[in-house]
Protein backbone atom coordinates (compact mmCIF):
# COMPACT_ATOMS: atom_id res chain seq x y z
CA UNK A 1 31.19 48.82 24.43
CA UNK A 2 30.31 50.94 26.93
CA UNK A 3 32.36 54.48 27.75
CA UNK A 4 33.26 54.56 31.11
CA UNK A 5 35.12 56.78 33.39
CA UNK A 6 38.41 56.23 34.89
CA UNK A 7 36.66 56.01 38.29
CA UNK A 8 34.21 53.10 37.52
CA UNK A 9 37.58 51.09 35.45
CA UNK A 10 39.64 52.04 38.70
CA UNK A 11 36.78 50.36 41.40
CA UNK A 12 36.17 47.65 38.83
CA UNK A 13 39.90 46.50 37.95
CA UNK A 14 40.98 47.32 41.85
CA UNK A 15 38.16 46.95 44.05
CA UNK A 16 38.10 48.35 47.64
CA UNK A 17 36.99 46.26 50.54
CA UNK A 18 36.34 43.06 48.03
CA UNK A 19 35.98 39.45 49.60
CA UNK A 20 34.09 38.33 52.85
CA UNK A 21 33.50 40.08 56.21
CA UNK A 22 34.14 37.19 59.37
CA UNK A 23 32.44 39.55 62.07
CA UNK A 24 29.86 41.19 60.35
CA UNK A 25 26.66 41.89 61.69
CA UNK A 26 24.84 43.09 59.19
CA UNK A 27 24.04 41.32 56.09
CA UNK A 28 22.09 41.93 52.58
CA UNK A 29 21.66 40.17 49.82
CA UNK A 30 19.82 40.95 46.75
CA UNK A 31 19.62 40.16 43.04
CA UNK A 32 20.11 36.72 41.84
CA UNK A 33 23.01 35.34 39.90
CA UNK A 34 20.20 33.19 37.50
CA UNK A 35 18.99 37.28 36.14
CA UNK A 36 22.97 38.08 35.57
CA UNK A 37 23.29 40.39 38.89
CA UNK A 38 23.70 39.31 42.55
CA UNK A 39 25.50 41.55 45.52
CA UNK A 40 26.20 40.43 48.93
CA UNK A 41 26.59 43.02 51.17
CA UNK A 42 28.48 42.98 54.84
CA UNK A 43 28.55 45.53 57.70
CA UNK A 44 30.30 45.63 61.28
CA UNK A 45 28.09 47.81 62.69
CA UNK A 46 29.13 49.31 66.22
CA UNK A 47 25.91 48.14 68.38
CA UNK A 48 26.76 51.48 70.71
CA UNK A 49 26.79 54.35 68.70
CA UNK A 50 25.18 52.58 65.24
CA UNK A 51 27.91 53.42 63.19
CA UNK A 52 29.45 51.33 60.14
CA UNK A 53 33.14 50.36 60.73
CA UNK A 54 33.92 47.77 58.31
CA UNK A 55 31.77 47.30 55.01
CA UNK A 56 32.48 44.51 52.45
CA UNK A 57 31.17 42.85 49.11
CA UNK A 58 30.68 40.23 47.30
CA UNK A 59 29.20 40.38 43.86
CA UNK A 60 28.36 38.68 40.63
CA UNK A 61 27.89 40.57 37.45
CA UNK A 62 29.78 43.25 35.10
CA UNK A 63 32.12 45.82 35.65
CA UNK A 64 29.29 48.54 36.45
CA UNK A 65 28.33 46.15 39.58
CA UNK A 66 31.94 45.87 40.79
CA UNK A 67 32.49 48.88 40.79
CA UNK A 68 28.77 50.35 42.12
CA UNK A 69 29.84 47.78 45.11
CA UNK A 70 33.53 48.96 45.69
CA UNK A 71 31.67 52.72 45.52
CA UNK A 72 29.12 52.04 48.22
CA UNK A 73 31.41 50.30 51.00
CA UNK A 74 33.95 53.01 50.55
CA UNK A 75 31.06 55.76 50.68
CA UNK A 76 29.13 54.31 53.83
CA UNK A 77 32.23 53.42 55.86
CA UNK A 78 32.42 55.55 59.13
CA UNK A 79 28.41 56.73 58.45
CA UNK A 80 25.33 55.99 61.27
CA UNK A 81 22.66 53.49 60.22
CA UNK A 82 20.12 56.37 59.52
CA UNK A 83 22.61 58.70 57.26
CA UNK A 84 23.43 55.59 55.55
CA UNK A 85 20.09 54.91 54.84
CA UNK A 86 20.35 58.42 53.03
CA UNK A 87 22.42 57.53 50.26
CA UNK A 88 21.18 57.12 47.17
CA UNK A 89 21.74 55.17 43.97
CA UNK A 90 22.71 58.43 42.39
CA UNK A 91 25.12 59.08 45.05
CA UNK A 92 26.62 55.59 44.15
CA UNK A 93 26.98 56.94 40.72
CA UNK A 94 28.17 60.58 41.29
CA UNK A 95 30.84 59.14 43.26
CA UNK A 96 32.01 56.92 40.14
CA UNK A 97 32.08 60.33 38.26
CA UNK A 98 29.16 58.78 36.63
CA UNK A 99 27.81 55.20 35.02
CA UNK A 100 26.33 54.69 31.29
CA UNK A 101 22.81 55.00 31.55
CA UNK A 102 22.41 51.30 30.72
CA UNK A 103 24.13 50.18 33.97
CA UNK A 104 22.48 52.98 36.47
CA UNK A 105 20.71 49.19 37.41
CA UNK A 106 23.82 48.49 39.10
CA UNK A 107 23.71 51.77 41.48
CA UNK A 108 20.16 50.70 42.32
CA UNK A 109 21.33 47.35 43.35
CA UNK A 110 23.76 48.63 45.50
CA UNK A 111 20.95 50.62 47.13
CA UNK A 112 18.70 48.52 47.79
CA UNK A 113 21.26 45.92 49.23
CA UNK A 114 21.91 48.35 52.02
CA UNK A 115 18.49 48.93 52.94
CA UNK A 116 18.49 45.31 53.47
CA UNK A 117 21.42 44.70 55.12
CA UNK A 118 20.41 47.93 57.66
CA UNK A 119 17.05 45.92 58.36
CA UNK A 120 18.80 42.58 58.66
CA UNK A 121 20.81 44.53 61.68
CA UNK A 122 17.38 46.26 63.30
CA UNK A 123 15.89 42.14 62.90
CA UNK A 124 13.57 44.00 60.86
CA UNK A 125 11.69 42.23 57.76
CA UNK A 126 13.21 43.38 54.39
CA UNK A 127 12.46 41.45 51.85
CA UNK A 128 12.45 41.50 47.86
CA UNK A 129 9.58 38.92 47.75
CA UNK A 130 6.79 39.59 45.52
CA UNK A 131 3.19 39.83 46.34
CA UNK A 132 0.56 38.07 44.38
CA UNK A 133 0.15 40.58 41.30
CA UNK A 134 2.62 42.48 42.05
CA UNK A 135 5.44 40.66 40.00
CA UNK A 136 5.91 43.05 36.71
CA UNK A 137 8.85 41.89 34.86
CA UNK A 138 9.50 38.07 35.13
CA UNK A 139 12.17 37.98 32.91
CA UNK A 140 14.42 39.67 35.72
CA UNK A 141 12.17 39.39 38.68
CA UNK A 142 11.50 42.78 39.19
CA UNK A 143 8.10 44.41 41.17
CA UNK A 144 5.77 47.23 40.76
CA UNK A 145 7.32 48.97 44.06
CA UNK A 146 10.68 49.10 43.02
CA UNK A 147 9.56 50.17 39.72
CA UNK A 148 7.78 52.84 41.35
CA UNK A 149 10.47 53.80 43.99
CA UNK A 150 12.84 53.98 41.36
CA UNK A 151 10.78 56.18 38.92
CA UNK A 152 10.24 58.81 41.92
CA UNK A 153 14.00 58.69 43.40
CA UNK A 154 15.37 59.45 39.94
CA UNK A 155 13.06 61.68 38.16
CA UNK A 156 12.74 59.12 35.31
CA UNK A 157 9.85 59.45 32.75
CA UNK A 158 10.36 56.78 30.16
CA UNK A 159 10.42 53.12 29.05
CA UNK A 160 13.84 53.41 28.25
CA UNK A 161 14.64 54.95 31.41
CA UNK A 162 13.06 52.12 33.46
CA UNK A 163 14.98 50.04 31.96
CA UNK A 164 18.52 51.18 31.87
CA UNK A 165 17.72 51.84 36.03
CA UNK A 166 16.19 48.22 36.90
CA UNK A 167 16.47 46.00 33.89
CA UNK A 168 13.00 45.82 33.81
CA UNK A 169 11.23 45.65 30.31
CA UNK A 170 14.67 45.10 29.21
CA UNK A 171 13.76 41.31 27.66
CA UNK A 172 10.90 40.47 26.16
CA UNK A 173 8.96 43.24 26.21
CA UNK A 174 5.57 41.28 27.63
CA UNK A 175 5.84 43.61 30.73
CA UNK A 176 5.92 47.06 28.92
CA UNK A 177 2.14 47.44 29.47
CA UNK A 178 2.47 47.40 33.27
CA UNK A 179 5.29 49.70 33.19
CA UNK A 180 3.58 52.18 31.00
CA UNK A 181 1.22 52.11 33.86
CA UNK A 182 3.21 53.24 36.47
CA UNK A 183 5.09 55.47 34.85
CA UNK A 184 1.67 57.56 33.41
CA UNK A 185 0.50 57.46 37.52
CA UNK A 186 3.75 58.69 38.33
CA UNK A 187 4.33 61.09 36.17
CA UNK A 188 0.51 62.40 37.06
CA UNK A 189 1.40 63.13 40.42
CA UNK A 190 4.08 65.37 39.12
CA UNK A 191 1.22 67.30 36.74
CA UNK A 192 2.95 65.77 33.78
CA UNK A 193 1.51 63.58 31.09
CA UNK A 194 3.08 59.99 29.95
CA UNK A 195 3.80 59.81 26.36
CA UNK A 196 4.87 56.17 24.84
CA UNK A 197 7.41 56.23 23.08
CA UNK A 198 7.54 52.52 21.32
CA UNK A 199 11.03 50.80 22.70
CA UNK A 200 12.83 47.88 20.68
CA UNK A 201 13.48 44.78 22.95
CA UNK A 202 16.81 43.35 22.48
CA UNK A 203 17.13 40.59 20.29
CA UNK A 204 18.30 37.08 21.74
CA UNK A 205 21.42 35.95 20.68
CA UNK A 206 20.92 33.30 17.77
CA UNK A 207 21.87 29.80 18.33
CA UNK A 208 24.94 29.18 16.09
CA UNK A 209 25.66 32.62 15.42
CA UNK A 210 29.27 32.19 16.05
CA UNK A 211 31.21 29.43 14.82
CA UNK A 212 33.89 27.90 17.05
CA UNK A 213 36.51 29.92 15.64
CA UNK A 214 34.75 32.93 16.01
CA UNK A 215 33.91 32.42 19.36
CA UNK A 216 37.53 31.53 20.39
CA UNK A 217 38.98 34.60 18.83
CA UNK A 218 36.22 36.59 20.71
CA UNK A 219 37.04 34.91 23.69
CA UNK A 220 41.00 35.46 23.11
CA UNK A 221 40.07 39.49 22.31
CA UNK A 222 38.59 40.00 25.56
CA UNK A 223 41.55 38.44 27.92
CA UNK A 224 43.65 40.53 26.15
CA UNK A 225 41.84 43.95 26.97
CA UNK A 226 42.30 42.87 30.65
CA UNK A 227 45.75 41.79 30.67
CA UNK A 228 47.78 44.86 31.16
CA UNK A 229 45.62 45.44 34.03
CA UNK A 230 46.39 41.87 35.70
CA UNK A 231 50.32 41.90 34.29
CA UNK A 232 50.53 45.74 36.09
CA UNK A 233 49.47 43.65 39.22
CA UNK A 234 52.47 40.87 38.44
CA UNK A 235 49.60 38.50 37.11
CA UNK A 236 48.26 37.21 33.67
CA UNK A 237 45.93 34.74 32.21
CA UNK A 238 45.70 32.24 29.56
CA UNK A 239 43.53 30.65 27.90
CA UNK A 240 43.59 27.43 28.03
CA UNK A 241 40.94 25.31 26.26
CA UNK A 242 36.80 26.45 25.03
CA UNK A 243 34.78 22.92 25.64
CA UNK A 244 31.38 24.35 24.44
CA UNK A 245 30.08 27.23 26.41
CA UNK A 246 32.99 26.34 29.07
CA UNK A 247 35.83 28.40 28.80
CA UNK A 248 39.13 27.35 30.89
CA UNK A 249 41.70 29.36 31.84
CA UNK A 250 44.82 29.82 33.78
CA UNK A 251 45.39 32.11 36.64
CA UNK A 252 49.37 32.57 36.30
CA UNK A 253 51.94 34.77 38.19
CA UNK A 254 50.42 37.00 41.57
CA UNK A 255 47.01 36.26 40.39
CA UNK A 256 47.54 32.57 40.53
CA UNK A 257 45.50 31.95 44.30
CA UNK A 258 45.08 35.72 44.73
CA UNK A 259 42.20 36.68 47.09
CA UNK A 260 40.49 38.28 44.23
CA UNK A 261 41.06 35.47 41.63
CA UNK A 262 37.36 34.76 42.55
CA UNK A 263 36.47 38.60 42.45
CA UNK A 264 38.55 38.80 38.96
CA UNK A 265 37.04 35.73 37.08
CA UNK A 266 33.68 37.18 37.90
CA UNK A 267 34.35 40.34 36.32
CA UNK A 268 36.00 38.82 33.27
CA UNK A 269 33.26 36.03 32.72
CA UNK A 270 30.62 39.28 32.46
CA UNK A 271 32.81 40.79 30.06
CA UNK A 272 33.00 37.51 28.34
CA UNK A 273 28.67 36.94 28.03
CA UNK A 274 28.66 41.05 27.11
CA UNK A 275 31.00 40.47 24.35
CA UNK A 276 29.74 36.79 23.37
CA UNK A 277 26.16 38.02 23.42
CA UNK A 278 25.08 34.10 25.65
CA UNK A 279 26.24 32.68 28.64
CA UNK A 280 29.18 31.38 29.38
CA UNK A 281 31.24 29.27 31.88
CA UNK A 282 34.63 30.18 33.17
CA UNK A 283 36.67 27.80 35.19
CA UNK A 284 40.32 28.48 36.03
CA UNK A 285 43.01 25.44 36.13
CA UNK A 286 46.14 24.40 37.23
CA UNK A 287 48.90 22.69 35.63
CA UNK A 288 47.59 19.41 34.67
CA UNK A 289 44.43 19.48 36.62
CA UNK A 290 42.35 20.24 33.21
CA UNK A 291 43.58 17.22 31.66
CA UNK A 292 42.68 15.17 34.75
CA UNK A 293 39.20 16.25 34.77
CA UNK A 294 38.35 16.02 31.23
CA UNK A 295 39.29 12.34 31.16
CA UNK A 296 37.05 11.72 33.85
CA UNK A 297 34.10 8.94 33.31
């Protein structure tokens, strides 16, 4: 498991400014929810002075995201467009009191949904589209220029730091050549020379590798390392049945129709693929509704 600070289990377990803005003006949206991370970010900008009043998220993906999202809307509120535009994924991460290097992706996210949700205000064209050729990594969609941006923002000079910062290279390992690339013309321009330094891809989960039993337990360990945190709240969870790689579960006590039930099942359901090592489905129930819809046709 990863070690992380108070700050990023504080933004993660109690998110600021979570849910859906009605009269925002300004909207971004990056990621995708098929490559494990997507954020949705929403801005009331003041059309006089250019000045964020309201900012608020929505997000799919782990803890690090969450909390990289809370971070940003609570850093950016009361900022002008152009200082906003200033902040950087670092910033998102000094202000958790730092992430693991494996989830500095998250900060970058957070980033670069900003940029877009400033140019979606200016009816400017932002857009994470890839030009012909310029498509590195396909396992998580991810270009040469953000590569590149991200290699000169944050002083990064390896494989490994590539990928902990955009995922990239992070599967299968086809794309390393390309990144090697950029990363010796990067570090050129700062008079130093690229050294490879041979990275091991991370093995896919074997079908079968847990039984049914196993998986269940799993599945039983993780609601448990979130329940104090939901039962401090007046809330819990259950678990209520595993039907394959769908996992119901009951929302019970203040969490039960919370606004952030959504926000909260997102969050666990990353902790629940992290821990499982494959994806996962979790649905929440209510009394007798499970029942209903497993006996239908």
């Amino acid at each position: 498991m990863w070690d992380y600070s108070d700050k990023v289990k504080e933004h993660f377990f109690q998110p600021r400014n979570a849910g859906p803005l009605a009269d925002a003006n300004a909207v971004g949206d990056v990621g995708s929810i098929s490559c494990g991370d997507a954020l949705r970010l929403m801005l009331k900008v003041d059309p006089d002075t250019e000045t964020i009043e309201e900012a608020h998220f929505q997000t799919f993906g782990c803890g690090s995201a969450i909390a990289s999202s809370s971070a940003l809307t609570e850093i950016i509120k009361g900022m002008k467009l152009d200082d906003a535009l200033k902040v950087s994924n670092q910033d998102i991460a000094d202000y958790l009191d730092g992430l693991p290097p494996e989830k500095m992706h998250c900060s970058v996210m957070g980033r670069e949904a900003l940029q877009a949700a400033i140019a979606n205000y200016r009816g400017e064209e932002w857009s994470d589209d890839h030009e012909e050729g310029a498509l590195i990594c396909k396992c998580f969609a991810i270009d040469a220029v953000l590569i590149e941006d991200t290699v000169r923002a944050n002083n990064l000079s390896t494989m490994e730091d590539v990928i902990n910062y955009t995922k990239a290279g992070g599967g299968c390992a086809s794309c390393h050549e390309g990144i090697e690339e950029i990363l010796a013309k990067v570090l050129a321009e700062r008079g130093e020379t690229f050294k490879a330094v041979p990275v091991k891809a991370k093995e896919a989960p074997k079908p079968g590798k847990l039984t049914n039993l196993e998986r269940i337990r799993r599945i039983e360990a993780v609601l448990e390392s979130v329940r104090p945190q939901l039962q401090r709240d007046h809330g819990d969870i259950e678990l209520v049945d595993v039907d394959g790689k769908t996992v119901y579960v009951s929302m019970t006590g203040a969490c039960a129709g919370c606004q952030m039930e959504a926000l909260t099942l997102q969050g666990i359901q990353a902790k629940l693929m992290e821990e499982l090592g494959e994806l996962v489905k979790l649905v929440p129930t209510r009394a007798g509704s499970l029942a209903r819809a497993t006996s239908q046709p």
